[in-house]
PDB file of N, CA and C in Angstrom:
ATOM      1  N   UNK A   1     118.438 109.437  30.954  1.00  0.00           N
ATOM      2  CA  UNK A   1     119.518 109.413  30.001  1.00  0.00           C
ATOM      3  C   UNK A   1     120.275 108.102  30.148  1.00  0.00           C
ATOM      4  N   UNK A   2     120.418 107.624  29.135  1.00  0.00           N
ATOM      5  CA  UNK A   2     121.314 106.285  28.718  1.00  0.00           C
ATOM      6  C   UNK A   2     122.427 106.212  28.276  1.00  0.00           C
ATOM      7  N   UNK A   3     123.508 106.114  29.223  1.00  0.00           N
ATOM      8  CA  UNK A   3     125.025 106.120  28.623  1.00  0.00           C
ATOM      9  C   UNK A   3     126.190 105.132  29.184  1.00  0.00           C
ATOM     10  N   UNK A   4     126.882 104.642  28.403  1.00  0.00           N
ATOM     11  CA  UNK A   4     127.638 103.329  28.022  1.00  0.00           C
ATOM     12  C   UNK A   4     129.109 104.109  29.719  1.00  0.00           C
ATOM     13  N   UNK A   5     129.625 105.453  28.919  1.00  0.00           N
ATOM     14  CA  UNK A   5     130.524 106.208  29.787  1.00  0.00           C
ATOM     15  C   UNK A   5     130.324 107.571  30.534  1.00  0.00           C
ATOM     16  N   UNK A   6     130.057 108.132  31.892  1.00  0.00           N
ATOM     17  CA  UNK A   6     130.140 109.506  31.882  1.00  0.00           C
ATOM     18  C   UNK A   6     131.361 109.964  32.209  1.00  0.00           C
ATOM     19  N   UNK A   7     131.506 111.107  31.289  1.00  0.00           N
ATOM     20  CA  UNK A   7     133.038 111.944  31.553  1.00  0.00           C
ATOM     21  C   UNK A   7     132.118 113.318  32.427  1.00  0.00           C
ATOM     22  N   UNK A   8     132.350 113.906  33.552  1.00  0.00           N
ATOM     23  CA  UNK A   8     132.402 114.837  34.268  1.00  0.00           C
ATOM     24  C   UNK A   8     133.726 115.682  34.240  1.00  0.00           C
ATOM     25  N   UNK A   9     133.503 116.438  33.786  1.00  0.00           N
ATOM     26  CA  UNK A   9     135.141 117.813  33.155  1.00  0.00           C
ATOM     27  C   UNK A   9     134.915 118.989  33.892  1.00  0.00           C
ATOM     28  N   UNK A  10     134.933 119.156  35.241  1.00  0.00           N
ATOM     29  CA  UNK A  10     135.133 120.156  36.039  1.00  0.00           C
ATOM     30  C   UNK A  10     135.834 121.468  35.545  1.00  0.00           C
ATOM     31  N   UNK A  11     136.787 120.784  35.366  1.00  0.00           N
ATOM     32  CA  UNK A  11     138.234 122.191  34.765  1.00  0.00           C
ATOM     33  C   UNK A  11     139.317 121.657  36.108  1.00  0.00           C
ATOM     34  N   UNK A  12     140.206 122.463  35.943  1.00  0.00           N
ATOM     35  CA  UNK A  12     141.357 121.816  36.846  1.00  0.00           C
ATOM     36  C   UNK A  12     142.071 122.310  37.800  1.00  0.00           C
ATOM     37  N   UNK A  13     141.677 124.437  37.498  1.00  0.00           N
ATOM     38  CA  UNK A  13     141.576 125.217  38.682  1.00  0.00           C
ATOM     39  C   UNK A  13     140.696 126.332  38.923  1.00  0.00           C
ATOM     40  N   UNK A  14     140.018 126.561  39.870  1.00  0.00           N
ATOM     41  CA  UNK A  14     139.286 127.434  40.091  1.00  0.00           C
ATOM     42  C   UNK A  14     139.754 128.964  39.656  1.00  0.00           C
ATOM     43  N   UNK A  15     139.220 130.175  39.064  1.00  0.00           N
ATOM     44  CA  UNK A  15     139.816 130.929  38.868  1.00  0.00           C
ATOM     45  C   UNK A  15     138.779 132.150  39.971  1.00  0.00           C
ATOM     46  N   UNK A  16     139.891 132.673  40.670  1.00  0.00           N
ATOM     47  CA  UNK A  16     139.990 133.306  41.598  1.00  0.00           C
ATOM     48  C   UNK A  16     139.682 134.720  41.600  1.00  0.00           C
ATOM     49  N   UNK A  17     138.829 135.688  41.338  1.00  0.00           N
ATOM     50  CA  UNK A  17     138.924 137.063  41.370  1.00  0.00           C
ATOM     51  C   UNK A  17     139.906 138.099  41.762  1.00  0.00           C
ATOM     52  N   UNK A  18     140.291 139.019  41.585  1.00  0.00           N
ATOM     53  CA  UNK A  18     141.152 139.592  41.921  1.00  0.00           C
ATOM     54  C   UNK A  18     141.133 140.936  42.839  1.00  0.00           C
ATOM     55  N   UNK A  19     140.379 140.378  44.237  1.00  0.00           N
ATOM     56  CA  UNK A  19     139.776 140.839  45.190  1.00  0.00           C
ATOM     57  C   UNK A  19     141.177 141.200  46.350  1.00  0.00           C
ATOM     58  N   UNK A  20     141.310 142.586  46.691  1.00  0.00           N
ATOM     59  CA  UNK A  20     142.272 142.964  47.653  1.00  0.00           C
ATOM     60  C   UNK A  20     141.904 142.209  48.393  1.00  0.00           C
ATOM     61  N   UNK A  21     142.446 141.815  49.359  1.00  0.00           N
ATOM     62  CA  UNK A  21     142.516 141.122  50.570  1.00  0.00           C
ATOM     63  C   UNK A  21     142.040 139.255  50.542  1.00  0.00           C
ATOM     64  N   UNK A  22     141.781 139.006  49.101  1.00  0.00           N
ATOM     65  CA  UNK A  22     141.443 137.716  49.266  1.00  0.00           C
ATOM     66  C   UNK A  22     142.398 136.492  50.221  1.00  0.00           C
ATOM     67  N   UNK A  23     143.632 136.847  49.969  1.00  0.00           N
ATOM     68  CA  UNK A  23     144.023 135.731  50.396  1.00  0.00           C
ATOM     69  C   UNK A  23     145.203 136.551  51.182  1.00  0.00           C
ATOM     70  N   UNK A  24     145.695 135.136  52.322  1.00  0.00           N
ATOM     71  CA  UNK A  24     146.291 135.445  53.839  1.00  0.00           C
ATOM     72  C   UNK A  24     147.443 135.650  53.155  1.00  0.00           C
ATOM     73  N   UNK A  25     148.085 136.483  54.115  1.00  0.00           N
ATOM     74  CA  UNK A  25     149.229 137.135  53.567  1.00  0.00           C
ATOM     75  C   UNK A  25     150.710 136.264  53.159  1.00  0.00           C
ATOM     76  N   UNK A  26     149.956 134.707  54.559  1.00  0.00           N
ATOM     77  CA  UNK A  26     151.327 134.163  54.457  1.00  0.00           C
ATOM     78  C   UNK A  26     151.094 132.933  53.555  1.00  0.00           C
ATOM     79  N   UNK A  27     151.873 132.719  52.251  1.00  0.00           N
ATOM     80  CA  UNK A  27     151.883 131.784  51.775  1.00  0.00           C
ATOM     81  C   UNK A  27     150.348 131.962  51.136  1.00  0.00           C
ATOM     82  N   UNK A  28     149.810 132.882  50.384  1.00  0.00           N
ATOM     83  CA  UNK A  28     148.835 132.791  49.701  1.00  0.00           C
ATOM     84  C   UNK A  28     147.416 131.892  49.526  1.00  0.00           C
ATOM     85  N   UNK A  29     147.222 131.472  50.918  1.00  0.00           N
ATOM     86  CA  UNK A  29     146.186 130.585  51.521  1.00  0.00           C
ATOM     87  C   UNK A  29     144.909 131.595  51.859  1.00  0.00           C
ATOM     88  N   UNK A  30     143.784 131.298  50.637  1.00  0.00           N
ATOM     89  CA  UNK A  30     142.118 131.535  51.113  1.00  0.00           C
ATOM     90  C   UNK A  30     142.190 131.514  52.975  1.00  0.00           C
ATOM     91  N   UNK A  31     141.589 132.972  53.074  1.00  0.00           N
ATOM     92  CA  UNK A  31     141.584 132.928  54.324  1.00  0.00           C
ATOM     93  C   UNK A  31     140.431 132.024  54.839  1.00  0.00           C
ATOM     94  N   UNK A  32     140.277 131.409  56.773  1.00  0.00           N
ATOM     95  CA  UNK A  32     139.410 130.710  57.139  1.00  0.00           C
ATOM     96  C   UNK A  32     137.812 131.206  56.563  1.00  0.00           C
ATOM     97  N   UNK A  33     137.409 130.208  55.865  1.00  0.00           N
ATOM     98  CA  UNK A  33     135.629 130.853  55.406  1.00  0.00           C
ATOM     99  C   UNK A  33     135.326 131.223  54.222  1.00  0.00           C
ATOM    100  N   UNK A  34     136.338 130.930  53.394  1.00  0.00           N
ATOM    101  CA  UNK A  34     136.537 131.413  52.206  1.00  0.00           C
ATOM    102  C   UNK A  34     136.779 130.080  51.391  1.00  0.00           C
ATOM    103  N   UNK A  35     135.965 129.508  50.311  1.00  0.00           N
ATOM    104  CA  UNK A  35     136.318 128.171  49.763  1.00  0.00           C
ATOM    105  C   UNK A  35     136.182 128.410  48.145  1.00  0.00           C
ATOM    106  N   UNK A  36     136.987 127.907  47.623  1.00  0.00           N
ATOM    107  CA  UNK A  36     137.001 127.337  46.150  1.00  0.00           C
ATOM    108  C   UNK A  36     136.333 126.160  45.649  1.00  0.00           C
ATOM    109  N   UNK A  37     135.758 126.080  44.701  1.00  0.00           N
ATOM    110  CA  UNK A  37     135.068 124.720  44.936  1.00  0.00           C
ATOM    111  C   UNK A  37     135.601 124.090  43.305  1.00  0.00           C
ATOM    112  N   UNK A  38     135.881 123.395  43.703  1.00  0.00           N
ATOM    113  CA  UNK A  38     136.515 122.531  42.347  1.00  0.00           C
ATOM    114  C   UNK A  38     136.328 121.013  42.101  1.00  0.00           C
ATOM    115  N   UNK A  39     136.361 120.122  42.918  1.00  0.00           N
ATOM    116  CA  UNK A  39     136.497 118.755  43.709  1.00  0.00           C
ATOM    117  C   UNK A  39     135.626 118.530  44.508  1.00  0.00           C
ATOM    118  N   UNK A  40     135.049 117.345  44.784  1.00  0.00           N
ATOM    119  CA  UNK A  40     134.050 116.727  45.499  1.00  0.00           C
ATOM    120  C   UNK A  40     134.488 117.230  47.043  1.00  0.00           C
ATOM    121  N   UNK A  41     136.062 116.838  46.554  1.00  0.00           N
ATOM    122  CA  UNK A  41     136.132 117.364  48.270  1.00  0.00           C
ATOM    123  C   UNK A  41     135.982 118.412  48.715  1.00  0.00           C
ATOM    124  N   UNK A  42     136.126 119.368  47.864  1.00  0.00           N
ATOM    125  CA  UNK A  42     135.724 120.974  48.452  1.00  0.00           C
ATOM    126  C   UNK A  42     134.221 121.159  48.327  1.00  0.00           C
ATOM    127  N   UNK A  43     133.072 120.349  48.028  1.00  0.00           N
ATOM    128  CA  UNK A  43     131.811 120.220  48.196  1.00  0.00           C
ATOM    129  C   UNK A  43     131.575 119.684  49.094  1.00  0.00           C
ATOM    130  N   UNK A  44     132.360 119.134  49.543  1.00  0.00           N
ATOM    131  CA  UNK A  44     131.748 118.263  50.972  1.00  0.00           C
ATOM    132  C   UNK A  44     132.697 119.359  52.243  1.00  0.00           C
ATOM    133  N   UNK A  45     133.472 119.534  51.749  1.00  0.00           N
ATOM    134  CA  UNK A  45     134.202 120.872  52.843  1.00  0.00           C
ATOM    135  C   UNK A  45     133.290 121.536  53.151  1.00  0.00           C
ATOM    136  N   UNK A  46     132.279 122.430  52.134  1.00  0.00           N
ATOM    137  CA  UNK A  46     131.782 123.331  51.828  1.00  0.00           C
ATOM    138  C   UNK A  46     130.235 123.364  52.925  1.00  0.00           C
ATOM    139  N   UNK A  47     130.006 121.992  52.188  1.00  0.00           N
ATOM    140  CA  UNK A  47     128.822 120.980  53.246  1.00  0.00           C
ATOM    141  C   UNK A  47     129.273 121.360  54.849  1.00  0.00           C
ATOM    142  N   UNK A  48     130.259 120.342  55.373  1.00  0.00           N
ATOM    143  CA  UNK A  48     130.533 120.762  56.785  1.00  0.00           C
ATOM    144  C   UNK A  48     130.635 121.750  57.157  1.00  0.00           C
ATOM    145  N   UNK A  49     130.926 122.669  56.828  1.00  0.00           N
ATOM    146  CA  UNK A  49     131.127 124.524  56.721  1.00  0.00           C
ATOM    147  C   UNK A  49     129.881 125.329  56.734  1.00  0.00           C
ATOM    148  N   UNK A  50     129.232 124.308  56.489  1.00  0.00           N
ATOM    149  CA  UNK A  50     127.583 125.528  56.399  1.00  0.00           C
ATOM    150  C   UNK A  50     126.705 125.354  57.031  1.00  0.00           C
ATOM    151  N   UNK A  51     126.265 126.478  57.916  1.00  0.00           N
ATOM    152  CA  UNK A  51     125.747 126.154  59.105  1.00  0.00           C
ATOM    153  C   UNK A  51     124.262 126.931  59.061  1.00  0.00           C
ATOM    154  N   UNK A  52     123.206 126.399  59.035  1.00  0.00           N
ATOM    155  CA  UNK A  52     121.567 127.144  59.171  1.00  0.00           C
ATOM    156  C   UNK A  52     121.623 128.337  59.729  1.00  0.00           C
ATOM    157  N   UNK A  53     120.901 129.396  58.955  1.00  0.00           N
ATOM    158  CA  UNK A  53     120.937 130.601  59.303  1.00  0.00           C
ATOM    159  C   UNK A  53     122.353 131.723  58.961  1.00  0.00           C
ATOM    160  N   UNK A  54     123.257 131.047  59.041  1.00  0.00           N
ATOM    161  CA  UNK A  54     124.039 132.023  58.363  1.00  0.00           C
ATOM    162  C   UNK A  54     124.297 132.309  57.479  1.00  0.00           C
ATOM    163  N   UNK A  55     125.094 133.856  56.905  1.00  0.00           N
ATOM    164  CA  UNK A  55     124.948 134.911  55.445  1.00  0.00           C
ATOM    165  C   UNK A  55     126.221 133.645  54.954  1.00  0.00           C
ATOM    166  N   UNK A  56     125.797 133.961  53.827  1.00  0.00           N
ATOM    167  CA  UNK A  56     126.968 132.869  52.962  1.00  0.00           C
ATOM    168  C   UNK A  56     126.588 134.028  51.482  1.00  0.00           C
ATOM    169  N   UNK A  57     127.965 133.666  51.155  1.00  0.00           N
ATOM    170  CA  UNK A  57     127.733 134.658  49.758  1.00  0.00           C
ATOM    171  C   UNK A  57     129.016 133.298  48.357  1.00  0.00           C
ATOM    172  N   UNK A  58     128.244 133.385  47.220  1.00  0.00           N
ATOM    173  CA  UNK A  58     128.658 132.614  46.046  1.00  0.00           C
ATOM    174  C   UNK A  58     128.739 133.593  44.598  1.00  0.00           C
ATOM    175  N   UNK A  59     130.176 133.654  44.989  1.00  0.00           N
ATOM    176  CA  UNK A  59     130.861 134.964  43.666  1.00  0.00           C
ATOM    177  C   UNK A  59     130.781 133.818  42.609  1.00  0.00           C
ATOM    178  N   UNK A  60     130.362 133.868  41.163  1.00  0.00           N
ATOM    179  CA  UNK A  60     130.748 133.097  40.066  1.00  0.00           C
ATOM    180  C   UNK A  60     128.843 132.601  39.952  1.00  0.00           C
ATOM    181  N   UNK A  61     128.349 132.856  38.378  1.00  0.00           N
ATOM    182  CA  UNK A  61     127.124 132.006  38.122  1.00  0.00           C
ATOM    183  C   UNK A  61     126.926 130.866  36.923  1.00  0.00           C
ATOM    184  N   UNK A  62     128.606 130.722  37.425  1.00  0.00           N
ATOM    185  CA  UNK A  62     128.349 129.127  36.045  1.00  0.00           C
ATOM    186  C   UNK A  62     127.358 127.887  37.078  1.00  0.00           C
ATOM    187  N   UNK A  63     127.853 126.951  36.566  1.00  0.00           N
ATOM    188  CA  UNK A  63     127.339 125.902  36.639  1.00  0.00           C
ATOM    189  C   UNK A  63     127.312 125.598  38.483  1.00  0.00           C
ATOM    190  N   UNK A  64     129.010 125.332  38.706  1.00  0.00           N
ATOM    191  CA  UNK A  64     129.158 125.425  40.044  1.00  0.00           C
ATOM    192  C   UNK A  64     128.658 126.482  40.988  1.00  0.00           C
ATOM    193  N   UNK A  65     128.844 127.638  40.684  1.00  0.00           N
ATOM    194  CA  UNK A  65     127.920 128.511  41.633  1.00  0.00           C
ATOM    195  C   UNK A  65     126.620 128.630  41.646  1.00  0.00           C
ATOM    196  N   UNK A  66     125.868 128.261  40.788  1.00  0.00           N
ATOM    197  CA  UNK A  66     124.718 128.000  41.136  1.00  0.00           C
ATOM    198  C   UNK A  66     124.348 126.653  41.834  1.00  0.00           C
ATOM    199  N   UNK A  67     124.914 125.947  41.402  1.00  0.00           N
ATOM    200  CA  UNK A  67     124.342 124.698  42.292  1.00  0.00           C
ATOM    201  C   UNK A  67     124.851 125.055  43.705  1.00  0.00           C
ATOM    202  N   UNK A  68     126.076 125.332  43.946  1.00  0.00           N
ATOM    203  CA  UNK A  68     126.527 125.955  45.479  1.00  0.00           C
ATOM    204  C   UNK A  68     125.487 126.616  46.433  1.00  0.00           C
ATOM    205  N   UNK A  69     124.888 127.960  45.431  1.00  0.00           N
ATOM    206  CA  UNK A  69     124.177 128.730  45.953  1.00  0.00           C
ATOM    207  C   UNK A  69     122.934 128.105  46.351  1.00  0.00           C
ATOM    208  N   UNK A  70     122.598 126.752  45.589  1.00  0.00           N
ATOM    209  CA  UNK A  70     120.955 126.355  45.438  1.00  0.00           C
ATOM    210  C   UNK A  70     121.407 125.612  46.210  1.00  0.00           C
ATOM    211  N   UNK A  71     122.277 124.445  47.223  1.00  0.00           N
ATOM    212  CA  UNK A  71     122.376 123.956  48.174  1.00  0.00           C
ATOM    213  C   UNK A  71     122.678 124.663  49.706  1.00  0.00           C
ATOM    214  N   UNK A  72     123.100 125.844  49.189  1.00  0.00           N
ATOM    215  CA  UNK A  72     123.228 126.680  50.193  1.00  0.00           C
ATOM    216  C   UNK A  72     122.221 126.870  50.612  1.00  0.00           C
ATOM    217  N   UNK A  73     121.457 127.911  50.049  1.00  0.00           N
ATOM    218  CA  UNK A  73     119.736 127.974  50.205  1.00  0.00           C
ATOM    219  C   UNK A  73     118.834 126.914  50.891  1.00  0.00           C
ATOM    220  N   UNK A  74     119.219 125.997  50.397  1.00  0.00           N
ATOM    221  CA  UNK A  74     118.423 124.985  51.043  1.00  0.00           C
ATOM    222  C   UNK A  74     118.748 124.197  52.347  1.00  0.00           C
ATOM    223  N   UNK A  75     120.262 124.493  52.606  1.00  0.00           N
ATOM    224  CA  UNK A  75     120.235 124.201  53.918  1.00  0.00           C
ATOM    225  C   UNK A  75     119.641 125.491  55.195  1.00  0.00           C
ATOM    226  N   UNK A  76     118.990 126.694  54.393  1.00  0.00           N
ATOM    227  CA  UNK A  76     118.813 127.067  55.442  1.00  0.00           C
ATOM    228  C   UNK A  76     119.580 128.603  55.522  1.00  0.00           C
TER     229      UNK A  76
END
């Protein structure tokens, strides 16, 4: 593909399920192990965070959760 500009349009916040216990009680902070992915930087968070062999689970099958899940997978 041949293009002059790319615009990449993420969206601007993750939308969150409305899962009892998702988030810590204090100050409404994703508990440890639990990530949003929105930003490069929470892909590369996500990266350091994932470790071979362990259960990892990816709620959401747009665009971002699948690619999540398909790098997940592949590390292992």
């Amino acid at each position: 593909l041949v293009y002059d500009v790319l615009v990449l349009a993420t969206g601007a916040e993750p939308v969150l399920p409305p899962l009892r216990g998702l988030f810590t009680s204090e100050g409404g902070e994703l508990p440890a192990g639990v990530r949003a992915l929105r930003t490069l930087d929470d892909c590369l968070a996500l990266r350091e965070a994932a470790r071979p062999g362990l259960p990892a689970v990816v709620v959401g099958g747009g665009p971002l959760g699948v690619s999540a899940a398909r790098a997940l997978a592949s590390r292992g």
